[in-house]
Structures are given as structure tokens and as C-alpha cells.
C-alpha atoms as a PDB file:
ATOM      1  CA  UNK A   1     -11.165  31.787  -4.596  1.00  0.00           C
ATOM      2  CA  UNK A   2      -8.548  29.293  -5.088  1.00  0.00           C
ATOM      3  CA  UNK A   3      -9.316  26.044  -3.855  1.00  0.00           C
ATOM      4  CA  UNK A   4      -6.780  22.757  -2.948  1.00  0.00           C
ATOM      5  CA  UNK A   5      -8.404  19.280  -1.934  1.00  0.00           C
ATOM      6  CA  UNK A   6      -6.552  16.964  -0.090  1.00  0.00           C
ATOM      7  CA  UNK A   7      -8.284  13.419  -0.578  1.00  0.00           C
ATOM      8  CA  UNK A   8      -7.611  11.600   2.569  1.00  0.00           C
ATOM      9  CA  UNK A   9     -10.400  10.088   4.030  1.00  0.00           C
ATOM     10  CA  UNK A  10     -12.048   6.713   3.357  1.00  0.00           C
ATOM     11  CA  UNK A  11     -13.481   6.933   0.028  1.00  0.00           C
ATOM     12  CA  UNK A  12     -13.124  10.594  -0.535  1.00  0.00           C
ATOM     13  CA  UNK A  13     -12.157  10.330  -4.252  1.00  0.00           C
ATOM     14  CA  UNK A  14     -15.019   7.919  -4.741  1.00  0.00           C
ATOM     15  CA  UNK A  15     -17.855   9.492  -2.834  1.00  0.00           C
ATOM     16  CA  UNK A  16     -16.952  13.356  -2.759  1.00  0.00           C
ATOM     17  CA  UNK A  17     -14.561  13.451  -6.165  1.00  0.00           C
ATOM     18  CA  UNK A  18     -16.436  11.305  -7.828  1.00  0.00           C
ATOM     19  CA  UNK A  19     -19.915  12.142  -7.134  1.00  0.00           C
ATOM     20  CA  UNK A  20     -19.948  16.086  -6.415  1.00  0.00           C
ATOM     21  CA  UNK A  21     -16.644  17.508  -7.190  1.00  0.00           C
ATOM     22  CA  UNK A  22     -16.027  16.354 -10.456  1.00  0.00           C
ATOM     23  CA  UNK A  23     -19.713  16.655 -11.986  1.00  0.00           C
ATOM     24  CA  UNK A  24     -19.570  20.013 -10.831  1.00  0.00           C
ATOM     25  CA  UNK A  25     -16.146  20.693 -12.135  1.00  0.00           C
ATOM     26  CA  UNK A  26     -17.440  19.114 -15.886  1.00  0.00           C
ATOM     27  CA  UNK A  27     -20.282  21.512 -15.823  1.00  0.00           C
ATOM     28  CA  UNK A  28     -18.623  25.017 -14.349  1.00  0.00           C
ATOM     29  CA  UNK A  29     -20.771  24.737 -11.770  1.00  0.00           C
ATOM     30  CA  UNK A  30     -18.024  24.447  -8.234  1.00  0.00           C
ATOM     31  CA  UNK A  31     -17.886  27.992  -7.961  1.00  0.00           C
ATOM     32  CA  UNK A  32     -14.259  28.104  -6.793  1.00  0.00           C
ATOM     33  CA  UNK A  33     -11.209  27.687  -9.000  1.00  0.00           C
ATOM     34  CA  UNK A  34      -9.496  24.291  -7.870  1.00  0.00           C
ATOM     35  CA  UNK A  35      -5.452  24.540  -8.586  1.00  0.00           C
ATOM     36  CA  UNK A  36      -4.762  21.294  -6.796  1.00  0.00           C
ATOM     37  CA  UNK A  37      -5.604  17.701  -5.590  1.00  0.00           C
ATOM     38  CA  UNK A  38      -3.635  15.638  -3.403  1.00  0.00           C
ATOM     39  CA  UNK A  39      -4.383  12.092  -2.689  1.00  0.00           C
ATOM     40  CA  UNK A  40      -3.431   9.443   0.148  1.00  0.00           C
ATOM     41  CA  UNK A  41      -4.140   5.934   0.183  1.00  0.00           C
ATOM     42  CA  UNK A  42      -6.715   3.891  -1.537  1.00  0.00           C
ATOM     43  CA  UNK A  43      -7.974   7.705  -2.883  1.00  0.00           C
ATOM     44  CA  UNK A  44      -5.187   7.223  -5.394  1.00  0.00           C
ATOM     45  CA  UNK A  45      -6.795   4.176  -7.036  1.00  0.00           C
ATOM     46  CA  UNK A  46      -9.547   6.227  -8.998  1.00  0.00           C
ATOM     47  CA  UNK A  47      -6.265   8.083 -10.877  1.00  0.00           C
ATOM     48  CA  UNK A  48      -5.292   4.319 -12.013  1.00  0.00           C
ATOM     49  CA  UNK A  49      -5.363   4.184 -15.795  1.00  0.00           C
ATOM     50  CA  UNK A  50      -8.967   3.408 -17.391  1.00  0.00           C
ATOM     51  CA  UNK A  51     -10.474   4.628 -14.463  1.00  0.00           C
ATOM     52  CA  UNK A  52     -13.493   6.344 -15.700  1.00  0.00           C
ATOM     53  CA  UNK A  53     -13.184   9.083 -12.742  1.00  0.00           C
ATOM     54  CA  UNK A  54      -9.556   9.411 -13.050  1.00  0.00           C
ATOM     55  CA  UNK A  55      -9.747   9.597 -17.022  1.00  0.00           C
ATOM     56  CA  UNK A  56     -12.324  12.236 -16.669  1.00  0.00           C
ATOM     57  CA  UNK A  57     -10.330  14.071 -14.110  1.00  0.00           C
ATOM     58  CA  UNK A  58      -6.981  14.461 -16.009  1.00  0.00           C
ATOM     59  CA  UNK A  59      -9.309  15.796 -18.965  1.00  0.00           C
ATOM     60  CA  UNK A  60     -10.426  18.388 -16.612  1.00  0.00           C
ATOM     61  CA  UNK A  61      -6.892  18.721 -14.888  1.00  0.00           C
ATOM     62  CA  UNK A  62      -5.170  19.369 -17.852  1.00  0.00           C
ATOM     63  CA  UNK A  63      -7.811  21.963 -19.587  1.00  0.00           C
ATOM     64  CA  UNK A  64      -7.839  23.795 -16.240  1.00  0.00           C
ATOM     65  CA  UNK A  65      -3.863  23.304 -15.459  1.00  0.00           C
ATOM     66  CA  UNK A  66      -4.338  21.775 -12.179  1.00  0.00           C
ATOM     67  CA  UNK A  67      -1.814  20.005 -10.662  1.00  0.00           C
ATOM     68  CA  UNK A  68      -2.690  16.148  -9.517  1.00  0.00           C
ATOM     69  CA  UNK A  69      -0.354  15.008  -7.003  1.00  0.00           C
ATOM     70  CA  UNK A  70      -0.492  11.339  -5.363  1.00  0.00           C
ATOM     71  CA  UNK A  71       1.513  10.529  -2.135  1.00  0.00           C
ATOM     72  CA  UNK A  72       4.881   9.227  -3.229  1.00  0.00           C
ATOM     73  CA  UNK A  73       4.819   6.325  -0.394  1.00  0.00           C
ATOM     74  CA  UNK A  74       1.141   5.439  -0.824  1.00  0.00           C
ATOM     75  CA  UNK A  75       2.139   4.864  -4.369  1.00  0.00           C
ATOM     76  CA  UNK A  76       5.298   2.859  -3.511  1.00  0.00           C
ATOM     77  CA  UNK A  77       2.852   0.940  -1.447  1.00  0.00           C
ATOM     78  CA  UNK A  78       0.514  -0.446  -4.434  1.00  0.00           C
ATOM     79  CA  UNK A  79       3.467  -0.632  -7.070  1.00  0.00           C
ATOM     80  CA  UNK A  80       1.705   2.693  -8.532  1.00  0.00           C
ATOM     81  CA  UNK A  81       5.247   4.542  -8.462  1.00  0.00           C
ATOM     82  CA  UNK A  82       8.645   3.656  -9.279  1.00  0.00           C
ATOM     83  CA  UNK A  83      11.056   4.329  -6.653  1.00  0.00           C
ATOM     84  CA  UNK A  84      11.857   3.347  -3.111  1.00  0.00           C
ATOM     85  CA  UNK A  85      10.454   3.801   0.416  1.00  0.00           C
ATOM     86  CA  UNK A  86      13.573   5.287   1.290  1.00  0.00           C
ATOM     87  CA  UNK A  87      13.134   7.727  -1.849  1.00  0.00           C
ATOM     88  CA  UNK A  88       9.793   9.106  -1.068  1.00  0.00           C
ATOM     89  CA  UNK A  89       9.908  13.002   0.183  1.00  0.00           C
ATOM     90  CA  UNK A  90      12.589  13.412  -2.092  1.00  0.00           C
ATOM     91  CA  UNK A  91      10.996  14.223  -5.769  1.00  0.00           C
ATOM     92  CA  UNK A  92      12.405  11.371  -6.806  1.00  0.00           C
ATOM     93  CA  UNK A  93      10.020   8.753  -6.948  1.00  0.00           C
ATOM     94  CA  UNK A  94       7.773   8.615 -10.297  1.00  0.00           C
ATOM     95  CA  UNK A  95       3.953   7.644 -10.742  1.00  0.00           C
ATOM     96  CA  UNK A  96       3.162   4.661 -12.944  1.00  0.00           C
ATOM     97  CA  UNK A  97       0.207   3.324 -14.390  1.00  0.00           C
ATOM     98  CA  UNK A  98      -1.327   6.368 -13.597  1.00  0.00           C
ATOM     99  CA  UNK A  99      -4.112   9.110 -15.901  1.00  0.00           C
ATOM    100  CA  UNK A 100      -1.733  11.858 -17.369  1.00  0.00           C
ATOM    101  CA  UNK A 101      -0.421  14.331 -15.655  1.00  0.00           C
ATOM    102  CA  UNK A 102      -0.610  12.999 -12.699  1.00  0.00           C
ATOM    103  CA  UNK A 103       3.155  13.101 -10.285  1.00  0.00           C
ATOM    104  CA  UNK A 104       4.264  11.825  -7.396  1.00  0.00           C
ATOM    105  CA  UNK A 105       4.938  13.570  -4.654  1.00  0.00           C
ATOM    106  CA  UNK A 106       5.119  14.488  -0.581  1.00  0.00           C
ATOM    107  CA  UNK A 107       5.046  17.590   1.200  1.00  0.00           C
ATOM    108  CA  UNK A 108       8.128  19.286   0.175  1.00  0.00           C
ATOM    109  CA  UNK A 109       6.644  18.956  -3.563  1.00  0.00           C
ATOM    110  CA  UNK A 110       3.450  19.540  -3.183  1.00  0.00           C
ATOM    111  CA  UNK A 111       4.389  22.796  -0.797  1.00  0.00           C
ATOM    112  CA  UNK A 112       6.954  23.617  -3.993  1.00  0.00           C
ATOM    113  CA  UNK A 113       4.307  22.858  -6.731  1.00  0.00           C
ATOM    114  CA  UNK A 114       1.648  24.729  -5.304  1.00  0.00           C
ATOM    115  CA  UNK A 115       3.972  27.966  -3.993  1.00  0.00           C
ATOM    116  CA  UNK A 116       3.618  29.959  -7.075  1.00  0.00           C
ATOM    117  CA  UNK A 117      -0.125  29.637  -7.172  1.00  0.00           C
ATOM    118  CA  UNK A 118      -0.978  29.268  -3.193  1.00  0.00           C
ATOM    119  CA  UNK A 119      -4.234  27.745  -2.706  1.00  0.00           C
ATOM    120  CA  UNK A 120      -6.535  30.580  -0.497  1.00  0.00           C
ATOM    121  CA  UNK A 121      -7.694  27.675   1.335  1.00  0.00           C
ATOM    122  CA  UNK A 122      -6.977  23.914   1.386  1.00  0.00           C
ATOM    123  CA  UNK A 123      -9.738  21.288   1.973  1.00  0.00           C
ATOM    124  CA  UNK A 124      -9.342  17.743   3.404  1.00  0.00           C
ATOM    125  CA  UNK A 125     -11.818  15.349   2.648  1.00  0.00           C
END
């Protein structure tokens, strides 16, 4: 089954990512094949650079090609993205200071990103 988490809630990436996802991702334990993460908010601070959850996610992102996506405006928001407000939703606006592999995006992209391998379901945490 393929999986897509949406990391919206209150300390998702910190609690949930961080503490069950992830471990279980690093060990091939999670059972489901994850294709995509989207995060809103303060989620997006664990993907900052030298973040040890967001370093050990892009290794695990990038062996298992999954796409990590951060909301373009949430970004904008804490100078994690260049671009403008009035950019965002457009595929223009560009993370920064951010673990590899990791883009910015809203909807439209993640919709586009996603299309070719559609998630079977999508979870929001």
C-alpha cells in the first residue's frame, strides 16, 4: 500500500515523524511504502538543515525516492523559502536552508508531484 503523510498538526513531525515513523522507516519495519510527506507550519522546522530528524529523513527520502514537500507560504513565513506571498501556489517559490531534496510547494504541486505515483491513501497527522 502506498502511503502519503500530511504533517499538520501540532508537533506531528516531532512526536509522530520523529518518534514512530521514521524509526520504523530506518528499520523496514512501517509496513506500507510511504511516496510522500507534506508539511505545514512549525512541522517544517525538523527539515531545517542539521536537524538530526530532518538529516535522517532526506537519507531515507532519497534511498526510497520519496518526495518531501513543505508548504510554500509556511516557508515564506519563517524565511525558509525564497519567493513571495503572492508567489506561493505557483511552483515558483524555492526552499532554503532546508535537508536535500526537500521543495516547496502547495496543492497544485503536490497534486502534480504525487499524480504519477497516487498515494492509495493519504494520512494527516
Amino acid at each position: 500500500m502506498k502511503i502519503a503523510y500530511v504533517f499538520k498538526s501540532n508537533m506531528a513531525s516531532t512526536f509522530q515523524l520523529g518518534t514512530m515513523i521514521l524509526p520504523q522507516l530506518e528499520d523496514n519495519s512501517h509496513m506500507v511504502d510511504v511516496i510522500g510527506m507534506f508539511f505545514f507550519d512549525d512541522n517544517i522546522m525538523c527539515l531545517q538543515k542539521g536537524n538530526p530528524v530532518g538529516e535522517r529523513l532526506a537519507k531515507i527520502a532519497k534511498e526510497k525516492k520519496m518526495l518531501l514537500m513543505v508548504c510554500d507560504q509556511c516557508a515564506v513565513r519563517r524565511e525558509l523559502a525564497e519567493g513571495t506571498f503572492e508567489q506561493c501556489g505557483s511552483g515558483e517559490v524555492k526552499a532554503k536552508g532546508l535537508v536535500d531534496g526537500v521543495v516547496a510547494g502547495c496543492f497544485p504541486q503536490l497534486y502534480s508531484a504525487l499524480g504519477p505515483n497516487a498515494p492509495d491513501q493519504v494520512i494527516t497527522l
